[in-house]
N, C-alpha and C. Protein backbone atom coordinates (compact mmCIF):
# COMPACT_ATOMS: atom_id res chain seq x y z
N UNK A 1 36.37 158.15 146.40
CA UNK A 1 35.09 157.91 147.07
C UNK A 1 35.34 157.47 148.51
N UNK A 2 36.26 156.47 148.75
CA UNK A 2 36.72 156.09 149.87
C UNK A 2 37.24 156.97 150.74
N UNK A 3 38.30 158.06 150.20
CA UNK A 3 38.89 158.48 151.29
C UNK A 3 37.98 160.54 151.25
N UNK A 4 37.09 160.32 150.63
CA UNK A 4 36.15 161.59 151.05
C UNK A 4 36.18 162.30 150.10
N UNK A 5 37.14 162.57 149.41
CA UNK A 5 37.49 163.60 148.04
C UNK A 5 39.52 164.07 148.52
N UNK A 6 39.62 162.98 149.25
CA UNK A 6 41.25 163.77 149.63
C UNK A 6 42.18 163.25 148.61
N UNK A 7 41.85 162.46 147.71
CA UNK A 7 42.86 161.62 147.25
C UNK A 7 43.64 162.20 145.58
N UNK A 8 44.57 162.59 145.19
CA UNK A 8 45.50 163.28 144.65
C UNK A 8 45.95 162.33 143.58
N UNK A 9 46.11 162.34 142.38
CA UNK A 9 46.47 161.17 141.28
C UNK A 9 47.77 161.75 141.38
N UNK A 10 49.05 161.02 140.93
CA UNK A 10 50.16 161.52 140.67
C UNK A 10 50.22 160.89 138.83
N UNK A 11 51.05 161.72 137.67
CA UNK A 11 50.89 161.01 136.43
C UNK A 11 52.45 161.15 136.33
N UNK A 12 52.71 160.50 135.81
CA UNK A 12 54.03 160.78 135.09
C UNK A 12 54.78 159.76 133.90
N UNK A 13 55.26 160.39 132.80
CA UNK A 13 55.51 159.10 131.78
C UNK A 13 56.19 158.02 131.75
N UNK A 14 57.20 158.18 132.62
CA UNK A 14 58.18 157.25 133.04
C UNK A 14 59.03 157.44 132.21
N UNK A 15 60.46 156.52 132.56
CA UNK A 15 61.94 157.19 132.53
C UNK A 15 62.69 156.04 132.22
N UNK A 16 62.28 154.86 132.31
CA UNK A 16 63.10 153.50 132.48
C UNK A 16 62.59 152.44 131.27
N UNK A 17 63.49 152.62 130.04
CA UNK A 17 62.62 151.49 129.43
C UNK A 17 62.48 150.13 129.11
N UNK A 18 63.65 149.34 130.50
CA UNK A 18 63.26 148.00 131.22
C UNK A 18 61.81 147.86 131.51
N UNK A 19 61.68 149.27 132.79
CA UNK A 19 60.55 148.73 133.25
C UNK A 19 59.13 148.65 131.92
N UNK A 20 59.16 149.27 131.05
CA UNK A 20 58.18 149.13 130.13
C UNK A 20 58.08 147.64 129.71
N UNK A 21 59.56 147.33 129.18
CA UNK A 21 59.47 146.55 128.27
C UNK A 21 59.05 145.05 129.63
N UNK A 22 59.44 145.16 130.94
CA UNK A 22 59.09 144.09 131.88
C UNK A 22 57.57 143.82 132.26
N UNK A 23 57.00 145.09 132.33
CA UNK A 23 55.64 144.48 132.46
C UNK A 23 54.40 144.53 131.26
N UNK A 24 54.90 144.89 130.11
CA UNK A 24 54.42 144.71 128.94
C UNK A 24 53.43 145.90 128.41
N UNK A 25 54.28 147.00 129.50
CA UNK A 25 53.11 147.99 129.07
C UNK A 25 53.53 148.41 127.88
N UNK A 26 52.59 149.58 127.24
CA UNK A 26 52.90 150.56 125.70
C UNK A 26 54.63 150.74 125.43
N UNK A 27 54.50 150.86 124.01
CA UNK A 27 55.90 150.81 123.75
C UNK A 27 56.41 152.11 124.57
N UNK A 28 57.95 152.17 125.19
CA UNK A 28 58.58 153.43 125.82
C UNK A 28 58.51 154.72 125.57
N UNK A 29 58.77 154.24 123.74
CA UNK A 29 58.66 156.10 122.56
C UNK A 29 57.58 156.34 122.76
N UNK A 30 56.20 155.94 123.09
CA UNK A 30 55.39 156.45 122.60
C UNK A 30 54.21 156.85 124.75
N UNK A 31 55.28 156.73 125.23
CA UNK A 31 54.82 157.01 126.44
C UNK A 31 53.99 158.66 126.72
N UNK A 32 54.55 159.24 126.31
CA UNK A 32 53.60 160.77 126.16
C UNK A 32 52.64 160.50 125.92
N UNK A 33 52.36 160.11 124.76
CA UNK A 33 51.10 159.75 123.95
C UNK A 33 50.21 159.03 124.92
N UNK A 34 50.73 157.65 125.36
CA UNK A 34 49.99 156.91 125.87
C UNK A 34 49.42 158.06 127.19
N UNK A 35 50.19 158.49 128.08
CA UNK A 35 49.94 159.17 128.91
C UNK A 35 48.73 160.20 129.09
N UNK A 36 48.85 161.11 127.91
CA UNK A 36 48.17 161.96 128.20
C UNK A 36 46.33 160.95 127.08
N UNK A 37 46.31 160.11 126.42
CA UNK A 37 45.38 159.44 126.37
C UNK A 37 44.83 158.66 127.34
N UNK A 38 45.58 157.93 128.81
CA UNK A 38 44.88 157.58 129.80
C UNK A 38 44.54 158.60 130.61
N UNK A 39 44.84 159.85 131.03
CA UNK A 39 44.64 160.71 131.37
C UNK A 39 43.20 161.20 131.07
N UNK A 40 42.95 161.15 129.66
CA UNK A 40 41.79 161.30 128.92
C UNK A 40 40.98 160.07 129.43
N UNK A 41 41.12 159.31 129.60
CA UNK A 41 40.21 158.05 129.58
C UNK A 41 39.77 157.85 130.89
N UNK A 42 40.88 158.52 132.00
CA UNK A 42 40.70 158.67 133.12
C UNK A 42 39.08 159.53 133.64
N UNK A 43 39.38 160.72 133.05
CA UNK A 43 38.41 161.82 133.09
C UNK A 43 36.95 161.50 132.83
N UNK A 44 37.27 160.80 131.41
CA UNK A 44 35.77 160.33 131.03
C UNK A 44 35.35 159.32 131.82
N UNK A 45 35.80 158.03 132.45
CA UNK A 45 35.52 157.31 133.13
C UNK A 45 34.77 157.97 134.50
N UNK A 46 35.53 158.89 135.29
CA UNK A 46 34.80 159.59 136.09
C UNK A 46 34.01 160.60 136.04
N UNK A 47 34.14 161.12 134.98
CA UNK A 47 32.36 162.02 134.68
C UNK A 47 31.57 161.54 133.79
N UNK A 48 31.51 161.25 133.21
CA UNK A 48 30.41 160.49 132.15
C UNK A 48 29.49 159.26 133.04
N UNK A 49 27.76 159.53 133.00
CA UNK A 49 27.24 158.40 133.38
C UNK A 49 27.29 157.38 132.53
N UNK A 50 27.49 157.62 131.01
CA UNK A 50 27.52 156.22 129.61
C UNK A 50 28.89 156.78 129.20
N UNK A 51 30.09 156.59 129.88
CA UNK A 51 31.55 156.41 129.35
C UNK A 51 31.30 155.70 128.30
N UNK A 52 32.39 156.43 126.97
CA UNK A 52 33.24 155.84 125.91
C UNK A 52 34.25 156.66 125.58
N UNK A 53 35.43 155.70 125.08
CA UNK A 53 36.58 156.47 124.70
C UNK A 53 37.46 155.45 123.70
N UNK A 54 37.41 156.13 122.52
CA UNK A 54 38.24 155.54 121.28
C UNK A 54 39.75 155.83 121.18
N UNK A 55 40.59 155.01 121.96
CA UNK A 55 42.26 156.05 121.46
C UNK A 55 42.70 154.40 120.98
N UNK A 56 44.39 154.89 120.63
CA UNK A 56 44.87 154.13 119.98
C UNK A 56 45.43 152.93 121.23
N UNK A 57 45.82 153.09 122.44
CA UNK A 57 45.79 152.23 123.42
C UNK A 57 44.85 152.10 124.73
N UNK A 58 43.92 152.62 124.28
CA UNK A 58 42.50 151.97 125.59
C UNK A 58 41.30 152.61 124.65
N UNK A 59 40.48 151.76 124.75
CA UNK A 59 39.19 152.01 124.06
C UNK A 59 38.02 151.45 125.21
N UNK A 60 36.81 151.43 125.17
CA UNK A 60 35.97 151.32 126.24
C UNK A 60 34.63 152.09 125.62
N UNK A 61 33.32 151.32 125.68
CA UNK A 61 31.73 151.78 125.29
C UNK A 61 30.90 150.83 125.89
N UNK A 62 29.82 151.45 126.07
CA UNK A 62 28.71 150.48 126.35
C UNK A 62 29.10 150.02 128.50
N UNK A 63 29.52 150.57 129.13
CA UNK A 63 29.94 149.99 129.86
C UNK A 63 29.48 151.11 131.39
N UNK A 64 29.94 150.60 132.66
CA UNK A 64 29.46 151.59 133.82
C UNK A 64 30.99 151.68 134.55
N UNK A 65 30.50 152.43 135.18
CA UNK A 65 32.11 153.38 135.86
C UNK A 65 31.37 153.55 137.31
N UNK A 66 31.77 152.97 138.42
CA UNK A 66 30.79 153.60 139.46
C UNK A 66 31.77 153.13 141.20
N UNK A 67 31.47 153.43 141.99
CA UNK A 67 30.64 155.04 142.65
C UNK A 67 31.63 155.79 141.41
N UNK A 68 31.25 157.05 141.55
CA UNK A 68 32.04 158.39 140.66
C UNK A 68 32.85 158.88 142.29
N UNK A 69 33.66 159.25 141.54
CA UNK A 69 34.66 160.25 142.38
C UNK A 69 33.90 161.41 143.60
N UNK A 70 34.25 161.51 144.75
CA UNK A 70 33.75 162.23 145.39
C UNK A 70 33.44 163.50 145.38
N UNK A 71 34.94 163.84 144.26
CA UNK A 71 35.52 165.25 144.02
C UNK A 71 35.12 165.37 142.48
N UNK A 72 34.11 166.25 142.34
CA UNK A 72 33.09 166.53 140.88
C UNK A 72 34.48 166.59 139.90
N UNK A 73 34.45 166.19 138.71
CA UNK A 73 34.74 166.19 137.38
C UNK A 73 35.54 165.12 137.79
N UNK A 74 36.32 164.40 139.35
CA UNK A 74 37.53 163.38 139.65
C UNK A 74 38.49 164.09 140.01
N UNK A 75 39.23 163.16 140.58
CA UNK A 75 40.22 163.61 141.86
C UNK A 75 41.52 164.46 140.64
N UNK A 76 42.20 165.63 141.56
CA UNK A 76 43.00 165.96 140.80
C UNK A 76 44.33 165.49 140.50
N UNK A 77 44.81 165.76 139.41
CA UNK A 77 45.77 165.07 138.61
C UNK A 77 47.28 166.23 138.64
N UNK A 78 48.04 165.42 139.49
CA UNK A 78 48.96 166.48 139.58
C UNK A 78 50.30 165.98 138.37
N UNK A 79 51.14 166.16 137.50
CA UNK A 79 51.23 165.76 136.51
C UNK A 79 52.96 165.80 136.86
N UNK A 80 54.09 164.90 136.94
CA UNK A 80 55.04 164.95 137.37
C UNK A 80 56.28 165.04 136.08
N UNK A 81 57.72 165.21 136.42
CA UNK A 81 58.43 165.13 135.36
C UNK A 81 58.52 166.90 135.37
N UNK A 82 60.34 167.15 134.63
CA UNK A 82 60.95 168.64 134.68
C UNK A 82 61.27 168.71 133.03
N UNK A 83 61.35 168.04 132.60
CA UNK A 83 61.13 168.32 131.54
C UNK A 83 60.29 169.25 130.26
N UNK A 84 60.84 169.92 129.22
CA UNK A 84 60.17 170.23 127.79
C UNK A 84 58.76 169.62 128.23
N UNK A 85 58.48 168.65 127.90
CA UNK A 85 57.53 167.75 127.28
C UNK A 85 56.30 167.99 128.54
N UNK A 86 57.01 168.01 129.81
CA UNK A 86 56.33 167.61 130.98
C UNK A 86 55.79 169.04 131.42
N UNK A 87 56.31 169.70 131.55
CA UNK A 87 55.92 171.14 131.60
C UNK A 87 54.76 171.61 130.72
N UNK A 88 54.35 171.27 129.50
CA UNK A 88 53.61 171.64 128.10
C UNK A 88 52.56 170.59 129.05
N UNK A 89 52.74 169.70 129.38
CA UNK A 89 51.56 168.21 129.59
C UNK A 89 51.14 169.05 130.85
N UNK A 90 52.25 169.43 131.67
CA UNK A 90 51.08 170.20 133.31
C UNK A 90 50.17 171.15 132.73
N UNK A 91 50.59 172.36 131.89
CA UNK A 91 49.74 173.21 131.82
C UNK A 91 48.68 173.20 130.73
N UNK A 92 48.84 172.36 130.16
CA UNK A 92 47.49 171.63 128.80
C UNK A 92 46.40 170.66 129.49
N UNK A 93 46.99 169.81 130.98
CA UNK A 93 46.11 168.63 131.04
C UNK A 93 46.12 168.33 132.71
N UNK A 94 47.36 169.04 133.10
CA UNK A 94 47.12 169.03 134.94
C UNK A 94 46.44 169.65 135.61
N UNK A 95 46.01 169.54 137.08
CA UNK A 95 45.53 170.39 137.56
C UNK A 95 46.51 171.21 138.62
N UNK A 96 48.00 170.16 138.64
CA UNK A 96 49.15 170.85 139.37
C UNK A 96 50.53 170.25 138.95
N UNK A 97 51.58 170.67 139.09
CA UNK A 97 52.82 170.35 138.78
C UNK A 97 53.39 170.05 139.92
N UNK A 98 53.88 168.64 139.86
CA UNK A 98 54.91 168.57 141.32
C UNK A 98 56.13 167.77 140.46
N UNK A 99 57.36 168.16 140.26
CA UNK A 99 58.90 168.03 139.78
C UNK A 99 59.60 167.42 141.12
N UNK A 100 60.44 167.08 140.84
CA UNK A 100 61.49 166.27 141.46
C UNK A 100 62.68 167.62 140.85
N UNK A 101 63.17 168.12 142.42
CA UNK A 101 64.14 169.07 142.03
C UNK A 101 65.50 169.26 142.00
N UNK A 102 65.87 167.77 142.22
CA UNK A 102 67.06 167.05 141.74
C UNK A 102 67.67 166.34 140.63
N UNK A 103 66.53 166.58 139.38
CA UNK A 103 67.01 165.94 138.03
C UNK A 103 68.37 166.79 137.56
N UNK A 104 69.19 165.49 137.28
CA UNK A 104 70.44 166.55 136.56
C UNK A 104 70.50 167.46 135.89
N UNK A 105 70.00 166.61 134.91
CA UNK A 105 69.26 167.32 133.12
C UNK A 105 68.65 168.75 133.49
N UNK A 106 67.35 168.43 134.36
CA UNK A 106 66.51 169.94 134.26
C UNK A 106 66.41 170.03 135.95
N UNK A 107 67.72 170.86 136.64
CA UNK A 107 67.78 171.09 137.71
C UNK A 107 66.55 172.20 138.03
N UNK A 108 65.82 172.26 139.24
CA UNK A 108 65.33 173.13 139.96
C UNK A 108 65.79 173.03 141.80
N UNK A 109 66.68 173.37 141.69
CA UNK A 109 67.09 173.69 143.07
C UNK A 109 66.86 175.23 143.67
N UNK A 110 66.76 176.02 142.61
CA UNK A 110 66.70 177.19 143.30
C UNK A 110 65.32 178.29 142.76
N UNK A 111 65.09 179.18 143.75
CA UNK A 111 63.26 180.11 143.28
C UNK A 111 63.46 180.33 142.13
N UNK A 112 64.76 180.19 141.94
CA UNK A 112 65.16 181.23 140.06
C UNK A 112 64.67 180.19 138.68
N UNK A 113 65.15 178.90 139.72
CA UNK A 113 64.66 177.55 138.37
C UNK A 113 63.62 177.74 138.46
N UNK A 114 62.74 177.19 139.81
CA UNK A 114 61.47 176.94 140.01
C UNK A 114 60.44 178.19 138.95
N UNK A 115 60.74 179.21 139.65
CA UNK A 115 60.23 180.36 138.56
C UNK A 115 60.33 180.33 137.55
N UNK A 116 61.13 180.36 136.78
CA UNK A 116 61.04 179.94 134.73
C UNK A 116 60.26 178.89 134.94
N UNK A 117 60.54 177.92 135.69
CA UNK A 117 59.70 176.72 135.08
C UNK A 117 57.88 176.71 135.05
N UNK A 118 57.54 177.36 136.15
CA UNK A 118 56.39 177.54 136.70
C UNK A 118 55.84 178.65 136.03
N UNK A 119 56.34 179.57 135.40
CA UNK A 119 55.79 180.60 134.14
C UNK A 119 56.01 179.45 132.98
N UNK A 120 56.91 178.70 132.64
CA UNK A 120 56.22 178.02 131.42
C UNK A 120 55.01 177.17 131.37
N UNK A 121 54.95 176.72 132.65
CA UNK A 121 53.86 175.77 132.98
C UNK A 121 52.62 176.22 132.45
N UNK A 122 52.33 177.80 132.76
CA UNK A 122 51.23 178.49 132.90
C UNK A 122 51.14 179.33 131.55
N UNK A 123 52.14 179.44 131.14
CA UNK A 123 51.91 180.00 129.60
C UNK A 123 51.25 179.29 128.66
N UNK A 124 51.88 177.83 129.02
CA UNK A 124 50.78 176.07 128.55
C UNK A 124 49.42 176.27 128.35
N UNK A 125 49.48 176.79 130.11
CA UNK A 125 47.90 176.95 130.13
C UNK A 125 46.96 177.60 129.61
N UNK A 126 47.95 178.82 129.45
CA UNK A 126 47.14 179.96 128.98
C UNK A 126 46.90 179.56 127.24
N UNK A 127 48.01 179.04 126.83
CA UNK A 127 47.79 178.65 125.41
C UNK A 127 46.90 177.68 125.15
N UNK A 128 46.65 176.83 126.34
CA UNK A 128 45.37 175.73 126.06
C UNK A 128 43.72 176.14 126.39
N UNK A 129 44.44 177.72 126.39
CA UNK A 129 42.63 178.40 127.11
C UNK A 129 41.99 177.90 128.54
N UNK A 130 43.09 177.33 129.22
CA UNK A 130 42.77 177.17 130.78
C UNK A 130 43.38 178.58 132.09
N UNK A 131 42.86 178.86 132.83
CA UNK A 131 43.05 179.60 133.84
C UNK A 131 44.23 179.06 134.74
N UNK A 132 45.58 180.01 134.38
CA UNK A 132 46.77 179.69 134.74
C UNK A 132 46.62 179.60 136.35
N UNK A 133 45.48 180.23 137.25
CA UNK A 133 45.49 180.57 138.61
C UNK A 133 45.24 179.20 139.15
N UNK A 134 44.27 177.97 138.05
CA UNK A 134 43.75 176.96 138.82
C UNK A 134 44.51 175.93 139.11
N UNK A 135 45.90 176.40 138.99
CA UNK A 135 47.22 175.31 138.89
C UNK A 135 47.59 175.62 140.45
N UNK A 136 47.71 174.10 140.74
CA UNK A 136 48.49 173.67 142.04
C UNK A 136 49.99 173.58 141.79
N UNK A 137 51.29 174.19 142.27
CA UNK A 137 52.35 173.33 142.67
C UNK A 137 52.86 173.04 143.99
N UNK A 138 53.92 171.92 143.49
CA UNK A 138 54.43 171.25 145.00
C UNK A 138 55.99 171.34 144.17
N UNK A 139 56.67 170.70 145.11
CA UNK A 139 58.40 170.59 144.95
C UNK A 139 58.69 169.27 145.66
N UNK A 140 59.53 168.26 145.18
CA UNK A 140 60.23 167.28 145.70
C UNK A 140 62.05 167.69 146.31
N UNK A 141 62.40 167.94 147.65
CA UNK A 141 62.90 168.64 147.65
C UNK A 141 64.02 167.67 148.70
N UNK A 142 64.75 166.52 148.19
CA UNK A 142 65.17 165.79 148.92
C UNK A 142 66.25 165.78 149.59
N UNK A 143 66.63 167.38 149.64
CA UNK A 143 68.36 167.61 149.81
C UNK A 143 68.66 168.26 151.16
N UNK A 144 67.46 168.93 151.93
CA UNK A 144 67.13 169.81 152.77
C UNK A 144 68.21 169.12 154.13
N UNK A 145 68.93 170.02 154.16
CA UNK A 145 70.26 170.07 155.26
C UNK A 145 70.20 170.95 156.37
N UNK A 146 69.68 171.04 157.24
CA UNK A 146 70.22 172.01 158.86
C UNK A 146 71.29 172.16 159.32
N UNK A 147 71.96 173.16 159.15
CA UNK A 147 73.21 173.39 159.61
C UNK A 147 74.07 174.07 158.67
N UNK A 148 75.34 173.26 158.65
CA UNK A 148 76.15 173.09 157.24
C UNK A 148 75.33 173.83 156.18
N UNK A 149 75.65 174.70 155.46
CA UNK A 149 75.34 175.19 154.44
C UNK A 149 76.00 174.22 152.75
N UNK A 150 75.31 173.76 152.01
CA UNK A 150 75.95 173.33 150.63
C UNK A 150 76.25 173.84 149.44
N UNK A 151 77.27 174.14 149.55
CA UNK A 151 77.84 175.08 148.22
C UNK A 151 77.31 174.21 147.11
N UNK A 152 77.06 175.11 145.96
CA UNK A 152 76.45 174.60 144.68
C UNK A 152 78.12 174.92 143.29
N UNK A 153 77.80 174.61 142.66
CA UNK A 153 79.21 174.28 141.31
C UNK A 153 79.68 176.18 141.48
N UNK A 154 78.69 177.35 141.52
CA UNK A 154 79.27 178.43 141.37
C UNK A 154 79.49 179.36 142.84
N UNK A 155 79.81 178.04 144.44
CA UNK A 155 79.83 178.72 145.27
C UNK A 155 79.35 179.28 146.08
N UNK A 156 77.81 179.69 145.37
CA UNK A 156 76.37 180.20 146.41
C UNK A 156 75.70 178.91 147.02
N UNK A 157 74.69 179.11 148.19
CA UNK A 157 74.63 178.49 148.96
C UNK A 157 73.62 177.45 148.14
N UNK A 158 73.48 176.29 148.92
CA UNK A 158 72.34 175.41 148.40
C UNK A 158 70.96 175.88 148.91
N UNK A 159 69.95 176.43 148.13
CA UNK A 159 68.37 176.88 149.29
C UNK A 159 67.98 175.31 149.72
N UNK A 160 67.65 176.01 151.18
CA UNK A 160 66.83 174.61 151.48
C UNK A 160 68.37 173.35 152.35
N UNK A 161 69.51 174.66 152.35
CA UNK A 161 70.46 173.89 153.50
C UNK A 161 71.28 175.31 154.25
N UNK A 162 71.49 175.16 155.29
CA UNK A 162 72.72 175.94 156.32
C UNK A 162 71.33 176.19 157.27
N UNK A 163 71.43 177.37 157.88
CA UNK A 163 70.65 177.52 158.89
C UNK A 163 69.21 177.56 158.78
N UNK A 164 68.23 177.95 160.39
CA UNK A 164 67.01 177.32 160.22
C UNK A 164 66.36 178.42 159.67
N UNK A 165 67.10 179.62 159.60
CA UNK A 165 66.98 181.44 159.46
C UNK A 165 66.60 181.32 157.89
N UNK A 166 67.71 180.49 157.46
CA UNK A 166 67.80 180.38 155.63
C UNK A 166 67.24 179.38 155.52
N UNK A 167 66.76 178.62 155.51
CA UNK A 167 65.77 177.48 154.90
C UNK A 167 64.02 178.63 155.10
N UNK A 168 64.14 179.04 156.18
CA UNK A 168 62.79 179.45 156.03
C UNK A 168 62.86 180.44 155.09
N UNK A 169 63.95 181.47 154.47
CA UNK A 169 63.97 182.66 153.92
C UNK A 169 63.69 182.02 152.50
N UNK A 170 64.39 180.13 152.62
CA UNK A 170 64.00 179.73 151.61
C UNK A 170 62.18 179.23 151.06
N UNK A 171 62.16 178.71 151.72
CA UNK A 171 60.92 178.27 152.07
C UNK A 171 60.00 179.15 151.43
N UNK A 172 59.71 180.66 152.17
CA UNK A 172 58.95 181.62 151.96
C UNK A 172 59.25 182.29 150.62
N UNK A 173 60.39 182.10 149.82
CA UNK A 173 60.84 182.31 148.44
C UNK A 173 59.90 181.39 147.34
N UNK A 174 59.79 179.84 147.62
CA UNK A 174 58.91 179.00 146.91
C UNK A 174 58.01 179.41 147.11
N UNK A 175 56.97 179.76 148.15
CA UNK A 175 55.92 179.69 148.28
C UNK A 175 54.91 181.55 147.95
N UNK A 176 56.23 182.53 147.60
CA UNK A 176 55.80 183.84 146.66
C UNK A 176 55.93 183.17 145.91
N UNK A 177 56.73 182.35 144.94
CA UNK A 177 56.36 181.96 143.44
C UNK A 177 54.88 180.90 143.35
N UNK A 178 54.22 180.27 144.32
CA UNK A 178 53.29 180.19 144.39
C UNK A 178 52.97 178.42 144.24
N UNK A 179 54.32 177.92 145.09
CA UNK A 179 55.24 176.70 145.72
C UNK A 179 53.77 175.87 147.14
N UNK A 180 52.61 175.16 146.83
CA UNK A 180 52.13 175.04 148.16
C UNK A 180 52.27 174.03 148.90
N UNK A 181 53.40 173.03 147.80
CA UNK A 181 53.40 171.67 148.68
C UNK A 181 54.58 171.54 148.49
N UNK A 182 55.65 171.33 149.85
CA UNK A 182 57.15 170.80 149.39
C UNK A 182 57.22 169.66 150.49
N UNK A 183 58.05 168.87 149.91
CA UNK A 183 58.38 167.55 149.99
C UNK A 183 59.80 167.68 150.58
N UNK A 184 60.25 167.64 151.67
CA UNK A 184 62.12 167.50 151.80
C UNK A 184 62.14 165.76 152.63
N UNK A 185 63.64 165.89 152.55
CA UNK A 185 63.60 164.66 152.69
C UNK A 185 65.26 164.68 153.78
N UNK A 186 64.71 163.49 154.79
CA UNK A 186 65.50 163.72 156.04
C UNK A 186 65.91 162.48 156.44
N UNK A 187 66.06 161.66 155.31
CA UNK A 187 66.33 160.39 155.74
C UNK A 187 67.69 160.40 155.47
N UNK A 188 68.55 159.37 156.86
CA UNK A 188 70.20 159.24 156.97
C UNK A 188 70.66 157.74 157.01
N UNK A 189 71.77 157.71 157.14
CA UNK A 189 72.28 156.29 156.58
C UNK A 189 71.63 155.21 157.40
N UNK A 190 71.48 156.04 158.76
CA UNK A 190 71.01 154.91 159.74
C UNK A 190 69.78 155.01 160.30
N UNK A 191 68.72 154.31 161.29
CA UNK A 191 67.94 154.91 161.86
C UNK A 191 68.29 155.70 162.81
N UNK A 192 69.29 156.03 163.46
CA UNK A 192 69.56 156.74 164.33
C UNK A 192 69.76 158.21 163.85
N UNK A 193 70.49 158.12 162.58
CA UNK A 193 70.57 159.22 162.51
C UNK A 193 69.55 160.02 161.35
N UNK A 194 69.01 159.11 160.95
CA UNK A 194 67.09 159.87 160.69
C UNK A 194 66.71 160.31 161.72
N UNK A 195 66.63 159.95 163.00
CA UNK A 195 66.27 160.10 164.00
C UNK A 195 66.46 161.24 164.39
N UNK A 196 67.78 161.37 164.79
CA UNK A 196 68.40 162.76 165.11
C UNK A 196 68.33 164.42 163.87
N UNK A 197 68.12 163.88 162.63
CA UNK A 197 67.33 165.06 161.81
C UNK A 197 65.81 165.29 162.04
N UNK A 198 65.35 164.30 162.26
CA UNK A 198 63.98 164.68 162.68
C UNK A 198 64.20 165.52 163.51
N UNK A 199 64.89 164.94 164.74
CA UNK A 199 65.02 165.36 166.31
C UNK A 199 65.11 167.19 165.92
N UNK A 200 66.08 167.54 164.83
CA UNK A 200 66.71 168.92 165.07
C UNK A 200 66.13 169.74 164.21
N UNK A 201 64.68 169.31 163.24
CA UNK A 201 63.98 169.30 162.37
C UNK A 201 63.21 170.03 163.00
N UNK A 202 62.65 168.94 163.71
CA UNK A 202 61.33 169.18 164.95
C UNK A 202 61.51 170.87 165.96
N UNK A 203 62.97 170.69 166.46
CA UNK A 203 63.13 171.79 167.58
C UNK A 203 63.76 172.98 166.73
N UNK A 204 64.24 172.86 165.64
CA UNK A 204 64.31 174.06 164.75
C UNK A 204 63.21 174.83 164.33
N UNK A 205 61.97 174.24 163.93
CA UNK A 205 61.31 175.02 162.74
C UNK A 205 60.03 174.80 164.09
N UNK A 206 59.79 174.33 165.49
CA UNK A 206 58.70 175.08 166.39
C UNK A 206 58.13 173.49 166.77
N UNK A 207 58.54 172.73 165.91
CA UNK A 207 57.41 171.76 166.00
C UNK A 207 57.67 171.12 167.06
C-alpha cells in the first residue's frame, strides 16, 4: 500500500536449523509445510474483506486485515530455494522463481541448468492447473567476473565471467529462457576494489 503496488514478497523455507530452533519458530522438519500454509494465510489476509484461516500453525477468524494491498489479489510472491521441493512450491504457489545459482547441491550456473530447472518449475504449474506463462524468473548470480574468464571442474568457461562480449552473449542466453531479473554481484575484499568493478562494470556494459 505504501510503496504503490511495487513491493515483491520473497518466501523461502529456510536452511539453518539453529536459526529455527533460536527464535522459536515451527519445528525445522516441518518448514515446507509451515511455509506454504503462511503463504496461504498470507493470501487470504489480503483478499478477503472477513479473513479466516484454519491450519495447523496460524489460525485467525472474526478479525480485519486493512488497507489491502495495492496490487489486487496482494503483492507477488516470488518463491526462493533450487531445490526438489522448491521448484514443485514455485510452480503450485509462486508467482516467480528467483534461486541462488551458487548452491552446491543444486548448481545453476549455466542456461543449460537454469533451463531444466525452469521447465520443471512450469510443468508444477501446469500440473496445478495454473498458466505456466504467468511465472516471473530472476537469478542470483554472485560470481559475475570481467575479464579473466573462470574455468568450471570440466574446463568450459564460467557464463557470466571473461569478457564484456561473453557475459552479454551470456546474459541474452538467460533471458531466451525467459531469465527477467538477474542479480550479480561485484563486491571485493576492499572498498576500493568494489569500487574499481563497479568502475569497469559501468564503462563496459554503456553505463
Amino acid at each position: 500500500y505504501l510503496s504503490g503496488g511495487r513491493l515483491v514478497i520473497g518466501a523461502g523455507a529456510g536452511w539453518l536449523r539453529e536459526e529455527f530452533e533460536a527464535i522459536g519458530a515451527p519445528p525445522f522438519d516441518h518448514r515446507g509445510t509451515v511455509t506454504d500454509e503462511f503463504i496461504a494465510a498470507f493470501r487470504e489476509l489480503w483478499r478477503s474483506e472477513t479473513p479466516a484461516f484454519s491450519g495447523t500453525y496460524t489460525s485467525f477468524h472474526n478479525i480485519k486485515a486493512a488497507p489491502k494491498p495495492a496490487t489486487p489479489g496482494g503483492p507477488p510472491i516470488w518463491i526462493g530455494g533450487e531445490s526438489p521441493v522448491a521448484l514443485r512450491r514455485a510452480g503450485r504457489t509462486g508467482d516467480g522463481w528467483y534461486p541462488i545459482g551458487s548452491n552446491p547441491t543444486y548448481p545453476l550456473r549455466t542456461p543449460a541448468h537454469m533451463a531444466a530447472s525452469i521447465a520443471t518449475v512450469k510443468r508444477h504449474a501446469q500440473e496445478a492447473g495454473r498458466d505456466p506463462a504467468t511465472l516471473d524468473f530472476g537469478l542470483q548470480a554472485g560470481w559475475l567476473k570481467l575479464g579473466e574468464a573462470t574455468p568450471m571442474d570440466d574446463g568450459a568457461r564460467l557464463p557470466l565471467t571473461g569478457t564484456a562480449g561473453q557475459i552479454t552473449g551470456d546474459i541474452h542466453a538467460l533471458e531466451d529462457l525467459g531469465v527477467r531479473h538477474l542479480v550479480v554481484g561485484m563486491v571485493g575484499a576492499t572498498v576500493a576494489e568494489t569500487n574499481d568493478r563497479l568502475a569497469g562494470f559501468m564503462a563496459a556494459f554503456g553505463g
